[in-house]
PDB file of N, CA and C in Angstrom:
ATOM      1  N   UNK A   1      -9.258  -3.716  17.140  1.00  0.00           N
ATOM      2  CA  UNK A   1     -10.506  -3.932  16.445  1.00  0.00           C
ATOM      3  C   UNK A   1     -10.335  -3.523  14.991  1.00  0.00           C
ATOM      4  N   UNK A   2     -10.832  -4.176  14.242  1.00  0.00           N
ATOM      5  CA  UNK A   2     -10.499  -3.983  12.759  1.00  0.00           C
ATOM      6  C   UNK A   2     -11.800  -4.178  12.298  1.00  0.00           C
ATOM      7  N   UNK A   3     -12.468  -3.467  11.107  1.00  0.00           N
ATOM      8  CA  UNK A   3     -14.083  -3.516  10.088  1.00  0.00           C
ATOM      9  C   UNK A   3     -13.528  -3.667   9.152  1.00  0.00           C
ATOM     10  N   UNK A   4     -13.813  -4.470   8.308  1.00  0.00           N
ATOM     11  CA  UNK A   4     -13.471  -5.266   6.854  1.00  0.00           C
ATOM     12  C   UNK A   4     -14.230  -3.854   6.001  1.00  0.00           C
ATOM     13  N   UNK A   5     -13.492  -3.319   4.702  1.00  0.00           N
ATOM     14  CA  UNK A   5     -14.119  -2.740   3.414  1.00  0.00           C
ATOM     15  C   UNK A   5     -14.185  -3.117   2.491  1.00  0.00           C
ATOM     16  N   UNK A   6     -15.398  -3.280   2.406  1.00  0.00           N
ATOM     17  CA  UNK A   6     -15.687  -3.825   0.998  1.00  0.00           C
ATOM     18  C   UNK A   6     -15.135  -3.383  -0.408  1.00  0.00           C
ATOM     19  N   UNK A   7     -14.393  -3.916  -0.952  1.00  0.00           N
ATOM     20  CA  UNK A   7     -13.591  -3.608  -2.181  1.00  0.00           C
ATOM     21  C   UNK A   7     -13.887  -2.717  -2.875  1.00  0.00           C
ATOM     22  N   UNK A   8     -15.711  -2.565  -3.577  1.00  0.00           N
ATOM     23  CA  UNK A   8     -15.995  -1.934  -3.984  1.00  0.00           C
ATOM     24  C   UNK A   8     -16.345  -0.465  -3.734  1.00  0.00           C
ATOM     25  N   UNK A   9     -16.015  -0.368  -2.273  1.00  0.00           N
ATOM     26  CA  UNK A   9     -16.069   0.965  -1.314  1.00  0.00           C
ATOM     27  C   UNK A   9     -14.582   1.383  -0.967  1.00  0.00           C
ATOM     28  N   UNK A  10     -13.821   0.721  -1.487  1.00  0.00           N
ATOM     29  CA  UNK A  10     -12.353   1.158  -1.189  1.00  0.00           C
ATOM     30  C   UNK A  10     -11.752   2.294  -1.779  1.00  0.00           C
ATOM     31  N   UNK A  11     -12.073   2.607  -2.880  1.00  0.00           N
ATOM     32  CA  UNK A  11     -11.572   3.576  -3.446  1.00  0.00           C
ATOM     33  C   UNK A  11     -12.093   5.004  -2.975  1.00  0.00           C
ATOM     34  N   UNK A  12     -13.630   4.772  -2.682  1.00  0.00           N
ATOM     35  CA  UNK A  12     -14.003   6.057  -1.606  1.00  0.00           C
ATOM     36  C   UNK A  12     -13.305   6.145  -0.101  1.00  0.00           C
ATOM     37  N   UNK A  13     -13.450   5.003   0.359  1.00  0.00           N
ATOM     38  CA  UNK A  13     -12.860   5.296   1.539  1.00  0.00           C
ATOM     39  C   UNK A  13     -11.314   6.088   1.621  1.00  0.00           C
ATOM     40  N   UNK A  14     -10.604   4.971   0.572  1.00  0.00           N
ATOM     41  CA  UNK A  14      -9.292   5.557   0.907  1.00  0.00           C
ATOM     42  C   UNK A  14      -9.202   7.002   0.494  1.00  0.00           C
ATOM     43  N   UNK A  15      -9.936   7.753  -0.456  1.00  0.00           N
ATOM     44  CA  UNK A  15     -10.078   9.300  -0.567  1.00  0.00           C
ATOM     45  C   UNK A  15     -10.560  10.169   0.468  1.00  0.00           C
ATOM     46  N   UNK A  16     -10.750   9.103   1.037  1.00  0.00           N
ATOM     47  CA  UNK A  16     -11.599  10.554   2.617  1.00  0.00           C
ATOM     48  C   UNK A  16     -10.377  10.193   3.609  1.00  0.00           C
ATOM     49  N   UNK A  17      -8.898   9.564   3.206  1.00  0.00           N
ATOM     50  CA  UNK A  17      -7.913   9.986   4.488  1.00  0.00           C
ATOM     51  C   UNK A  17      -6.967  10.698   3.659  1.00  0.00           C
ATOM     52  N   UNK A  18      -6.494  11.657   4.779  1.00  0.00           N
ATOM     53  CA  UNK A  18      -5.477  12.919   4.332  1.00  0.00           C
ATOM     54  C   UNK A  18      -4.035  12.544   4.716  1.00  0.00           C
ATOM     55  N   UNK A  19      -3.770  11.014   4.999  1.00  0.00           N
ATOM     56  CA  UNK A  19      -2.477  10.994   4.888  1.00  0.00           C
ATOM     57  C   UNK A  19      -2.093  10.671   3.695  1.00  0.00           C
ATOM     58  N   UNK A  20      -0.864  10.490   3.000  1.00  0.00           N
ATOM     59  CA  UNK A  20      -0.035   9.734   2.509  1.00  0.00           C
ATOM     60  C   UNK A  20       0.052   8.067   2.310  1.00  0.00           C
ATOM     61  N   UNK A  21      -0.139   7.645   1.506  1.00  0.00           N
ATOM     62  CA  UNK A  21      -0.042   6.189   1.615  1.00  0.00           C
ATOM     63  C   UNK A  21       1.277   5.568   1.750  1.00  0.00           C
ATOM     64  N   UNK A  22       1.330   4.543   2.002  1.00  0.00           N
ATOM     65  CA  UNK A  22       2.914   4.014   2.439  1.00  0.00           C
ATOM     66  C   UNK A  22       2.165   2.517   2.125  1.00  0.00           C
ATOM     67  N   UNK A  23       4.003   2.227   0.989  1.00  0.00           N
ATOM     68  CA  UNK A  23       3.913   0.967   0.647  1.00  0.00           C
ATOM     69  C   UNK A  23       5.050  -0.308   1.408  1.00  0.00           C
ATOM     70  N   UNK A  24       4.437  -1.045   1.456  1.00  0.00           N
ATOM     71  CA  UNK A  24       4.958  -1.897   2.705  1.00  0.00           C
ATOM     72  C   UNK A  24       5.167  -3.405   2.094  1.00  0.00           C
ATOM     73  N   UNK A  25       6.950  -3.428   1.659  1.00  0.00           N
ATOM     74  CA  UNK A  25       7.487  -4.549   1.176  1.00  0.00           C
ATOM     75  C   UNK A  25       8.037  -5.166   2.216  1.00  0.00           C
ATOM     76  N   UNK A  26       8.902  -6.462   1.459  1.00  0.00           N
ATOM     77  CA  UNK A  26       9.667  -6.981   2.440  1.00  0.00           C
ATOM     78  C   UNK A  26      11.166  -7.349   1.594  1.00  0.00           C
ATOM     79  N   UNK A  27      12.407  -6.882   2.254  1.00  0.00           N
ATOM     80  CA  UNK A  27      13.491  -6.991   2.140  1.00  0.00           C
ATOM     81  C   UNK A  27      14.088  -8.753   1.414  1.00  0.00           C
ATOM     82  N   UNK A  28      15.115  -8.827   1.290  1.00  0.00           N
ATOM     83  CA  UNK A  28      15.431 -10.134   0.971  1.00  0.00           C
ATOM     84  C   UNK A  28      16.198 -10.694   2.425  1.00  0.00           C
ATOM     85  N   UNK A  29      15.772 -10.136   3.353  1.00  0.00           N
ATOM     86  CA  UNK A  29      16.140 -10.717   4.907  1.00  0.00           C
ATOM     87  C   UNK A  29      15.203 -10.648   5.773  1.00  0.00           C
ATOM     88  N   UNK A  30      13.945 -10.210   4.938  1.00  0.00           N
ATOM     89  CA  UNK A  30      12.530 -10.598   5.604  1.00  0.00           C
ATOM     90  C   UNK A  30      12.382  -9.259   6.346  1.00  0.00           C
ATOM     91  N   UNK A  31      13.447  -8.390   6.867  1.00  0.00           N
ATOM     92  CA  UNK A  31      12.417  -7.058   6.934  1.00  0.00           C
ATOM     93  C   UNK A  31      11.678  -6.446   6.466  1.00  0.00           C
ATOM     94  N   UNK A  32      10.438  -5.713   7.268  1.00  0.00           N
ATOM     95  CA  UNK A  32       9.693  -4.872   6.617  1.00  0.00           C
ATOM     96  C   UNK A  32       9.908  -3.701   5.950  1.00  0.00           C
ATOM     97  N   UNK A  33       9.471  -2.941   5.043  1.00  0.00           N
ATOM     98  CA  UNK A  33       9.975  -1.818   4.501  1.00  0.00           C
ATOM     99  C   UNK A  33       8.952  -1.012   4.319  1.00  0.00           C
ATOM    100  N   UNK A  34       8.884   0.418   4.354  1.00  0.00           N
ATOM    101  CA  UNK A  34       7.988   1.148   4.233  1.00  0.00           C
ATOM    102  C   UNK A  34       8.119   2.244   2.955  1.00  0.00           C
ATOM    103  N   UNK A  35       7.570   2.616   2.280  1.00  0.00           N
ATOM    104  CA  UNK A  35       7.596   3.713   1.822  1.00  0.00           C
ATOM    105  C   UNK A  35       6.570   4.584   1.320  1.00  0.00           C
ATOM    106  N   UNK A  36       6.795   5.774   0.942  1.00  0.00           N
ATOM    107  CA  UNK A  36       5.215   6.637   0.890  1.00  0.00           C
ATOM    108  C   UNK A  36       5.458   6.584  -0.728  1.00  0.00           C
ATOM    109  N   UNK A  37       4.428   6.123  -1.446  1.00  0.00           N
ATOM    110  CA  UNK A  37       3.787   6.497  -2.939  1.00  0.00           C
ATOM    111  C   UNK A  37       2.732   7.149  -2.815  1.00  0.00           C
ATOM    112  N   UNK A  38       2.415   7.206  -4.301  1.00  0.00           N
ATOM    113  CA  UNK A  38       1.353   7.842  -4.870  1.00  0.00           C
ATOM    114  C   UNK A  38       0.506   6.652  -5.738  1.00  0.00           C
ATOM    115  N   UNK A  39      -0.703   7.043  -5.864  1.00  0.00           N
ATOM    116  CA  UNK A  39      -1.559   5.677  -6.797  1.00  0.00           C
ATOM    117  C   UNK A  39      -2.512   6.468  -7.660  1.00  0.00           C
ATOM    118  N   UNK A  40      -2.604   5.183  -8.255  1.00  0.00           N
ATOM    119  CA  UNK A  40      -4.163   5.442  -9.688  1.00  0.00           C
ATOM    120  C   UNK A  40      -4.576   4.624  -9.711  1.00  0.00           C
ATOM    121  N   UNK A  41      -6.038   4.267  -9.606  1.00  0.00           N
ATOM    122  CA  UNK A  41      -6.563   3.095  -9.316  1.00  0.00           C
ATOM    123  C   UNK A  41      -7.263   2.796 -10.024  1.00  0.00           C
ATOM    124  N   UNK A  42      -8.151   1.752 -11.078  1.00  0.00           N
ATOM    125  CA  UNK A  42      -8.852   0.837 -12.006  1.00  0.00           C
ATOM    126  C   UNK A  42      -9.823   0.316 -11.178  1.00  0.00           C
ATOM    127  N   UNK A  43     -10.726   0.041 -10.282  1.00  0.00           N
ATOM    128  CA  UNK A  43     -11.291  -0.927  -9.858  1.00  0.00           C
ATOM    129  C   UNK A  43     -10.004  -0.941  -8.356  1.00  0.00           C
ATOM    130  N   UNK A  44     -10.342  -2.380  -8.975  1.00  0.00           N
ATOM    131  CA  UNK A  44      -9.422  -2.908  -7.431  1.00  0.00           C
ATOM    132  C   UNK A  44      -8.043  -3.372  -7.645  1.00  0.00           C
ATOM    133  N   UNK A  45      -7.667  -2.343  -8.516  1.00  0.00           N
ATOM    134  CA  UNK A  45      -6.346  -2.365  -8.902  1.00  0.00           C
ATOM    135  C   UNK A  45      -5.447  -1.331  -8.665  1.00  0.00           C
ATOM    136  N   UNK A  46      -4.855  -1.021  -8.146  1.00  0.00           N
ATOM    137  CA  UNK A  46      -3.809   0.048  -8.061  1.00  0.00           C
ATOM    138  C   UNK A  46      -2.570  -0.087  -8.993  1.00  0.00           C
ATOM    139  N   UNK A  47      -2.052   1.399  -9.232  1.00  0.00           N
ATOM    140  CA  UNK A  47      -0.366   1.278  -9.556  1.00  0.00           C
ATOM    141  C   UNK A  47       0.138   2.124  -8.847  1.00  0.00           C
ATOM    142  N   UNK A  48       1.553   1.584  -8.192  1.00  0.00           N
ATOM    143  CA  UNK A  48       1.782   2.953  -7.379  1.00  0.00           C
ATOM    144  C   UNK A  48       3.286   3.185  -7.563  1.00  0.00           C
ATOM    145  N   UNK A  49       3.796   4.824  -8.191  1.00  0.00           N
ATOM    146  CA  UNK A  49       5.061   4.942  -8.145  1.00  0.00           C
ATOM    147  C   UNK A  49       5.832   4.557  -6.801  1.00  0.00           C
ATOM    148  N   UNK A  50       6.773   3.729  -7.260  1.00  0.00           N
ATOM    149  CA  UNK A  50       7.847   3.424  -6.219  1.00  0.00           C
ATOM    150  C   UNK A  50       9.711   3.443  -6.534  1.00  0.00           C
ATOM    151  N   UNK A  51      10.302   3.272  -5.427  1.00  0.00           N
ATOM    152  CA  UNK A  51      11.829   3.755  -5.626  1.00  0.00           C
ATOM    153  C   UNK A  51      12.649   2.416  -5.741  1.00  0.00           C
ATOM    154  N   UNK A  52      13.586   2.418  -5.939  1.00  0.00           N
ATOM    155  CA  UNK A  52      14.669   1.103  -6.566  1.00  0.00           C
ATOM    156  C   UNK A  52      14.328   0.176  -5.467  1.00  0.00           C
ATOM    157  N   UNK A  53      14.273   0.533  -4.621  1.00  0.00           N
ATOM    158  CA  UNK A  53      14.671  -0.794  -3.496  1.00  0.00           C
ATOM    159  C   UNK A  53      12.932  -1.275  -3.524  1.00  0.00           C
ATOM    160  N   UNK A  54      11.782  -0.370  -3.432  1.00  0.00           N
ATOM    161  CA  UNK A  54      10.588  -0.797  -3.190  1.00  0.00           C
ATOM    162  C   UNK A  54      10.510  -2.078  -4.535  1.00  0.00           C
ATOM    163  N   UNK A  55      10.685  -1.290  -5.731  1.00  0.00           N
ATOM    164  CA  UNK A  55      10.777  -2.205  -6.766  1.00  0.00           C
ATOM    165  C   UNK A  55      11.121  -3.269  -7.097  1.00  0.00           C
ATOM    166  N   UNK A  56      12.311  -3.886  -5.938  1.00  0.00           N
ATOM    167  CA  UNK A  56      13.189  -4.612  -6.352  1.00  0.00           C
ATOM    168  C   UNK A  56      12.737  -5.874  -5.073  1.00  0.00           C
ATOM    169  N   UNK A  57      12.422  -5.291  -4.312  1.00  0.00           N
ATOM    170  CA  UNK A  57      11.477  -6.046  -3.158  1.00  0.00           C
ATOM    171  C   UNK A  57      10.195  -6.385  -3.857  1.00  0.00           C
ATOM    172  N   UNK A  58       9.446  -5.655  -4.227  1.00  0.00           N
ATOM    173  CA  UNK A  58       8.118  -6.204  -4.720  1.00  0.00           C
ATOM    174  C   UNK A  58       7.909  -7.271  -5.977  1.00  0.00           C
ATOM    175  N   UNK A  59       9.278  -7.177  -6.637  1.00  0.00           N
ATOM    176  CA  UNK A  59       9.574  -7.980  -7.894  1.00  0.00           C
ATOM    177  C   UNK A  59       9.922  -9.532  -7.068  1.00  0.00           C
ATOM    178  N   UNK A  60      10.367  -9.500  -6.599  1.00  0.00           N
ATOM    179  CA  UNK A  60      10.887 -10.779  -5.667  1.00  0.00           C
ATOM    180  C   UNK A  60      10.276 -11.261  -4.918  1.00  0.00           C
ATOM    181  N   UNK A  61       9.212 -10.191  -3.764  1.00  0.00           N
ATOM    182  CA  UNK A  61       8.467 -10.850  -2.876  1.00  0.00           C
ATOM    183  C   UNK A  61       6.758 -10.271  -3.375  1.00  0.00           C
ATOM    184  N   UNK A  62       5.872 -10.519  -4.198  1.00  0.00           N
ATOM    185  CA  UNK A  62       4.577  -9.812  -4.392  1.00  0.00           C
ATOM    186  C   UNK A  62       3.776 -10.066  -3.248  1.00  0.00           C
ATOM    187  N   UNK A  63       3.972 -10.321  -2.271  1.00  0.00           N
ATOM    188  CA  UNK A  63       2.540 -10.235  -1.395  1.00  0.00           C
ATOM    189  C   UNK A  63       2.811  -8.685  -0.747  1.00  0.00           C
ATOM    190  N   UNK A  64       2.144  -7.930  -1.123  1.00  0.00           N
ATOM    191  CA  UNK A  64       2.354  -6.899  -0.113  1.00  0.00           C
ATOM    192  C   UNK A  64       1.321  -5.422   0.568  1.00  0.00           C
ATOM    193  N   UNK A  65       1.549  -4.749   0.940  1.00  0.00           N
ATOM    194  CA  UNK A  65       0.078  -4.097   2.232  1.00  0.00           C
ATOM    195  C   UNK A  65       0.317  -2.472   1.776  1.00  0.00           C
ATOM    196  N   UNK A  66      -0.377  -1.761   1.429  1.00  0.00           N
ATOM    197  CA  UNK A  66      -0.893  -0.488   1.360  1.00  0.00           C
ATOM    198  C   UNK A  66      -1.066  -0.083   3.211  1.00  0.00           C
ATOM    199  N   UNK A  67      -0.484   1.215   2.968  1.00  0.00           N
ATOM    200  CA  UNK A  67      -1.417   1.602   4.938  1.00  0.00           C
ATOM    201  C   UNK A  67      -1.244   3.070   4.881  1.00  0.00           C
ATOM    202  N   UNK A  68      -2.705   3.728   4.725  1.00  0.00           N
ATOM    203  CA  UNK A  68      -2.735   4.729   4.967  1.00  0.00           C
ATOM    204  C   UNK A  68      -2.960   5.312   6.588  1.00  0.00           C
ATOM    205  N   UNK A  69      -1.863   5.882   7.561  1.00  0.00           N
ATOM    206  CA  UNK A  69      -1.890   5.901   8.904  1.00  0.00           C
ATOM    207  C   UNK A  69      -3.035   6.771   9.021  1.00  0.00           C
ATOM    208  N   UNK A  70      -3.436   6.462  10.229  1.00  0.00           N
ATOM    209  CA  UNK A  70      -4.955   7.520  10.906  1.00  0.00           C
ATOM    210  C   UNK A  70      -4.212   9.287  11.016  1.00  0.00           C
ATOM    211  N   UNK A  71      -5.184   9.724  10.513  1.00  0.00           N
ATOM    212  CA  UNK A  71      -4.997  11.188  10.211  1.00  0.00           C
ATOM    213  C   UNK A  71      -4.951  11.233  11.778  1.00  0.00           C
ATOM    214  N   UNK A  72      -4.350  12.572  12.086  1.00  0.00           N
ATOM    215  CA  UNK A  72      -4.320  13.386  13.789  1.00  0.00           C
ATOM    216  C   UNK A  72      -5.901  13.412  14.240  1.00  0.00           C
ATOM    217  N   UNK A  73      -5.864  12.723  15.204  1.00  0.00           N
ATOM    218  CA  UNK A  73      -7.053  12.874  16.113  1.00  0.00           C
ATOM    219  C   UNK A  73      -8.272  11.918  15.660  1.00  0.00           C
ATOM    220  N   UNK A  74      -7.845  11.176  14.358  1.00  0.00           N
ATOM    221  CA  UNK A  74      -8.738   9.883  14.180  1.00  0.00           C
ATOM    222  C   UNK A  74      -8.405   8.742  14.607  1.00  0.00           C
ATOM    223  N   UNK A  75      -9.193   7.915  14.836  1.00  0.00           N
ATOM    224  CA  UNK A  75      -9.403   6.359  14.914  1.00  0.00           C
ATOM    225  C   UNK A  75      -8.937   5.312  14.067  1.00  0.00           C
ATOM    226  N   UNK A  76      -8.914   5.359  12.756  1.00  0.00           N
ATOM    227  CA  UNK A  76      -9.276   4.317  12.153  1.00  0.00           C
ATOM    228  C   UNK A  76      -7.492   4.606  11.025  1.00  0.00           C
ATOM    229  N   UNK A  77      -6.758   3.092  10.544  1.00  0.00           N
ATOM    230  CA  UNK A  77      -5.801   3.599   9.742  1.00  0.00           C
ATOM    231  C   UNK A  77      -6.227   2.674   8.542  1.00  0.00           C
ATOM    232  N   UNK A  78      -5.741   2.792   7.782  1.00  0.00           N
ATOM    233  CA  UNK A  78      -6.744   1.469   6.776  1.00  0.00           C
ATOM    234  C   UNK A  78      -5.051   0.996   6.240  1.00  0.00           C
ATOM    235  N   UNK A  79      -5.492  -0.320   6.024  1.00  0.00           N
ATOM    236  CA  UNK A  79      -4.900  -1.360   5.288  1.00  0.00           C
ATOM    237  C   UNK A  79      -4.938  -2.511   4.378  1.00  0.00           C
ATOM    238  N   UNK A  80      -4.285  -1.929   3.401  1.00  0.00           N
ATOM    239  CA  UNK A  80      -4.477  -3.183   2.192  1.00  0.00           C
ATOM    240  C   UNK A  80      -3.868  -3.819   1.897  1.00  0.00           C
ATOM    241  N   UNK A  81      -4.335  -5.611   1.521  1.00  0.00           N
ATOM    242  CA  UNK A  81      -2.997  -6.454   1.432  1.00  0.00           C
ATOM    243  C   UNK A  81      -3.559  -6.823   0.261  1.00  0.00           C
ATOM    244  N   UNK A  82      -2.095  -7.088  -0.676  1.00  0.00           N
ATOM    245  CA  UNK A  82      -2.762  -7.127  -2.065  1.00  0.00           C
ATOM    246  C   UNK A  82      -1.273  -8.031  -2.910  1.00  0.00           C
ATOM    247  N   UNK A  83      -1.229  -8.450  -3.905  1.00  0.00           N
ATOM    248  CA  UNK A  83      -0.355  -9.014  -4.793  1.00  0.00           C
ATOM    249  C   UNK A  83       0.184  -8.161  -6.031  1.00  0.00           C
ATOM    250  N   UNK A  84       1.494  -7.990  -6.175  1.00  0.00           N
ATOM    251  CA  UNK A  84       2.153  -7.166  -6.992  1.00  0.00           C
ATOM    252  C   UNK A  84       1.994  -7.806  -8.591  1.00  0.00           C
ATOM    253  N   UNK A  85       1.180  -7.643  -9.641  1.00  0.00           N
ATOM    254  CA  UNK A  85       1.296  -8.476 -10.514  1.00  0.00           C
ATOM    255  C   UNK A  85       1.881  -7.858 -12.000  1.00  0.00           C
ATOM    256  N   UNK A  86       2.354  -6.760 -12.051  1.00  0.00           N
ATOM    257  CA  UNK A  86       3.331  -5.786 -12.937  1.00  0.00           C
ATOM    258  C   UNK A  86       4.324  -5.274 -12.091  1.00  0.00           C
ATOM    259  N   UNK A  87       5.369  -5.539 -12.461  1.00  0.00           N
ATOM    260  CA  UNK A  87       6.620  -4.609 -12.080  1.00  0.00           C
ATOM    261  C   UNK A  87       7.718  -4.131 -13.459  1.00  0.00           C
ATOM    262  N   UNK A  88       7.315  -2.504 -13.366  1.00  0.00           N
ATOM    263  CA  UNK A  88       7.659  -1.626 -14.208  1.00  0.00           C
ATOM    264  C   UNK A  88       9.092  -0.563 -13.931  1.00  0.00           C
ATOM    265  N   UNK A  89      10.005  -0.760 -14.726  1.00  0.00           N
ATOM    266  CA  UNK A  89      11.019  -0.027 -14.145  1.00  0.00           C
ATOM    267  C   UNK A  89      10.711   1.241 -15.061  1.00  0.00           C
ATOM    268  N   UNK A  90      11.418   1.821 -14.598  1.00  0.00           N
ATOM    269  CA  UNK A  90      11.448   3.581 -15.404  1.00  0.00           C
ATOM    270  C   UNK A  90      12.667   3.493 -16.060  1.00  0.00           C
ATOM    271  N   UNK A  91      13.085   4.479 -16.900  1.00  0.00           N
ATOM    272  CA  UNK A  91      14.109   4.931 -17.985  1.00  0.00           C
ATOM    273  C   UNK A  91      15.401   4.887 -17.330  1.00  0.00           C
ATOM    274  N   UNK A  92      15.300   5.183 -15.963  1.00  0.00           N
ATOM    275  CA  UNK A  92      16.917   5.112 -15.688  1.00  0.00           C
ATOM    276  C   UNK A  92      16.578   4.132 -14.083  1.00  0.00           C
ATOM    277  N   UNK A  93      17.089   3.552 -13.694  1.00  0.00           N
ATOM    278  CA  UNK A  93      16.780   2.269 -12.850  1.00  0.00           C
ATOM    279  C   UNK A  93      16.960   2.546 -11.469  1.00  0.00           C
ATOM    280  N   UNK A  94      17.909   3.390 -11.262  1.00  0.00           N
ATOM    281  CA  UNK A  94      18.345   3.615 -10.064  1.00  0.00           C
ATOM    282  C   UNK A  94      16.910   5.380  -9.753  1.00  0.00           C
ATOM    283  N   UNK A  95      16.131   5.138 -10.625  1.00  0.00           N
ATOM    284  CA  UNK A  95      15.049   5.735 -10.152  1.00  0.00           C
ATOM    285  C   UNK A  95      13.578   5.498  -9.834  1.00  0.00           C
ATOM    286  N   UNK A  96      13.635   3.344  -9.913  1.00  0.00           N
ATOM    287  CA  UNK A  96      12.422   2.831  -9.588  1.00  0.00           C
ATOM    288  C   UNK A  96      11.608   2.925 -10.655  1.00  0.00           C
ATOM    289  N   UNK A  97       9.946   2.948  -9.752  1.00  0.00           N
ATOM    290  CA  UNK A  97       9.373   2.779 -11.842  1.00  0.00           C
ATOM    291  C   UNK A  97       7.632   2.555 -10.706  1.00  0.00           C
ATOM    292  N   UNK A  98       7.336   1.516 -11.387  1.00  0.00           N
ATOM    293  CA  UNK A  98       6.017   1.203 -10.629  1.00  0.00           C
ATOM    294  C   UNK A  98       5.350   0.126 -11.108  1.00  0.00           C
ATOM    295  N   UNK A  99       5.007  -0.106  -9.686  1.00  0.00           N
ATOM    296  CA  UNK A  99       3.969  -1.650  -9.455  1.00  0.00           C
ATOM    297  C   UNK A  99       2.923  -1.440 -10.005  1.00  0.00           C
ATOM    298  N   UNK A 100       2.255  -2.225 -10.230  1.00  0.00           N
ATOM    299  CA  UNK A 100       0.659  -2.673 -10.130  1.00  0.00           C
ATOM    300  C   UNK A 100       0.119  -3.741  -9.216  1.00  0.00           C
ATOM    301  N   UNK A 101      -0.826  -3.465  -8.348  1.00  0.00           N
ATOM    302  CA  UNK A 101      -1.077  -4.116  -7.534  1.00  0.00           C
ATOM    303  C   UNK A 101      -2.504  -4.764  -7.634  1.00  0.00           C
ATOM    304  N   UNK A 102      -2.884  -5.917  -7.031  1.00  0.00           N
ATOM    305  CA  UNK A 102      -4.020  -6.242  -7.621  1.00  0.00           C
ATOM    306  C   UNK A 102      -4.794  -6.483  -5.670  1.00  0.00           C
ATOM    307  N   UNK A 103      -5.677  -5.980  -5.562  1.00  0.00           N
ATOM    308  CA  UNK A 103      -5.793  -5.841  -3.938  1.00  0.00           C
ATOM    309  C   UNK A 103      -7.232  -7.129  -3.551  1.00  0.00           C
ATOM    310  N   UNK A 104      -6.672  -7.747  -2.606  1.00  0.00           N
ATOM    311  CA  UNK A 104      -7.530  -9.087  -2.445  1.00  0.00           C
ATOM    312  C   UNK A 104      -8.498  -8.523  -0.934  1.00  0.00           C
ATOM    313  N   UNK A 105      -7.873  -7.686  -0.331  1.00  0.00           N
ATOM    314  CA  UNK A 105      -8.699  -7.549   1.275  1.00  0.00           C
ATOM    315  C   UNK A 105      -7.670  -5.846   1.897  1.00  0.00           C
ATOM    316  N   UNK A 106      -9.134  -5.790   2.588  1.00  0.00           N
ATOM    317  CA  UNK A 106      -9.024  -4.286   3.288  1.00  0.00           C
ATOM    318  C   UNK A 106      -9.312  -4.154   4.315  1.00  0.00           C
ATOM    319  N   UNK A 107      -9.033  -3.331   5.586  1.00  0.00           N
ATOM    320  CA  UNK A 107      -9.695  -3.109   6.981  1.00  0.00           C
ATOM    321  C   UNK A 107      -9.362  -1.863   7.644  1.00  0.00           C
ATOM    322  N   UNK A 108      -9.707  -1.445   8.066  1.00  0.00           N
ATOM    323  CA  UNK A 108     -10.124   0.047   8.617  1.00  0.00           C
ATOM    324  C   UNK A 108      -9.467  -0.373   9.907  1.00  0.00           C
ATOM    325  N   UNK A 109      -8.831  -0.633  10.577  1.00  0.00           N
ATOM    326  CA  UNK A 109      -8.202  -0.698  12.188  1.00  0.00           C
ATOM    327  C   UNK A 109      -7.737   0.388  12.854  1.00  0.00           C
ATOM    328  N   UNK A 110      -8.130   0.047  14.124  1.00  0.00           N
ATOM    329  CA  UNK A 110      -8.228   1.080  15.168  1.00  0.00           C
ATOM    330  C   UNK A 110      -6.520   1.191  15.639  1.00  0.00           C
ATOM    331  N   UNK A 111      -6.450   2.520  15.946  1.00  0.00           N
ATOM    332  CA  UNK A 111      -5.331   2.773  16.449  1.00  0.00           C
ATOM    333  C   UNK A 111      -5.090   3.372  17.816  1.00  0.00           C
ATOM    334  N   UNK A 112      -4.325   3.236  18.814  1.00  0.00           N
ATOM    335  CA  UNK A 112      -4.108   3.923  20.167  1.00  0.00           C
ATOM    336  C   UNK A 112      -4.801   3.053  21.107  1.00  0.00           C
ATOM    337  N   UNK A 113      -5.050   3.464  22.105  1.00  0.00           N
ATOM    338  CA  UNK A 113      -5.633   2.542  22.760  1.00  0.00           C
ATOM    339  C   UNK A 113      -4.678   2.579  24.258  1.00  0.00           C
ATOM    340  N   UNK A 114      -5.110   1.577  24.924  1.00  0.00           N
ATOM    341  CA  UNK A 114      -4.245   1.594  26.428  1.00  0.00           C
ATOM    342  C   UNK A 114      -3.073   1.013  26.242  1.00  0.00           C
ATOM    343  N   UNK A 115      -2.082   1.066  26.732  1.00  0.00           N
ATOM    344  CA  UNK A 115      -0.691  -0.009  25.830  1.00  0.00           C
ATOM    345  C   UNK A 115      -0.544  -0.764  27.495  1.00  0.00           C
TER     346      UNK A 115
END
C-alpha cells in the first residue's frame, strides 16, 4: 500500500524520518545502486552530496529515487523519484561532488507485512 505526498508537504514529511536518506542510481549494466547522502532542499528541488560512482551514474542515467527506509518499529518508508538536472563534480574527482535533483512524485509505502 502506498499514499501519494504532496510535493508541497514533502519537505516536512521527509524531516519527521530519522533515517538516513539513500540515493538510488543505476549502473551502466542496469543495476541498482544505493547510497546514503545528505540534502538541501529549494522547494522541490534537492542537492545531494554524492561519491564518484553515484555521480557518474546519475550523469549518464538522470531518472532516479530518494528512499528514506522506515525508522524501527514504523510503517511507512518514503520514496522519491525525481530527475538529476545538475551534475557537479568537486575539486578532486575521485571524491564525487553533487547532484541536483528536481523531484516529480512521492509516496509514503508500507513496509513488512506477511511474505
Amino acid at each position: 500500500m502506498s499514499i501519494e505526498v504532496e510535493l508541497p508537504r514533502l519537505l516536512e514529511v521527509a524531516a519527521g524520518f530519522g533515517t538516513v536518506p539513500m540515493l538510488l542510481t543505476t549502473d551502466e549494466d542496469d543495476r541498482p545502486r544505493a547510497a546514503a547522502t545528505s540534502l538541501s532542499w529549494d522547494g522541490t528541488t534537492t542537492r545531494a552530496r554524492v561519491g564518484r560512482r553515484s555521480l557518474a551514474n546519475a550523469a549518464a542515467r538522470p531518472l532516479v529515487s530518494l528512499l528514506w527506509p522506515a525508522p524501527p518499529g514504523e510503517r511507512f518508508a518514503l520514496l522519491v523519484d525525481g530527475t538529476v538536472v545538475a551534475v557537479t563534480a568537486g575539486e578532486d574527482p575521485r571524491e564525487g561532488g553533487h547532484v541536483t535533483i528536481e523531484v516529480q512524485h512521492a509516496i509514503l509505502h508500507v513496509v513488512g507485512g506477511p511474505a
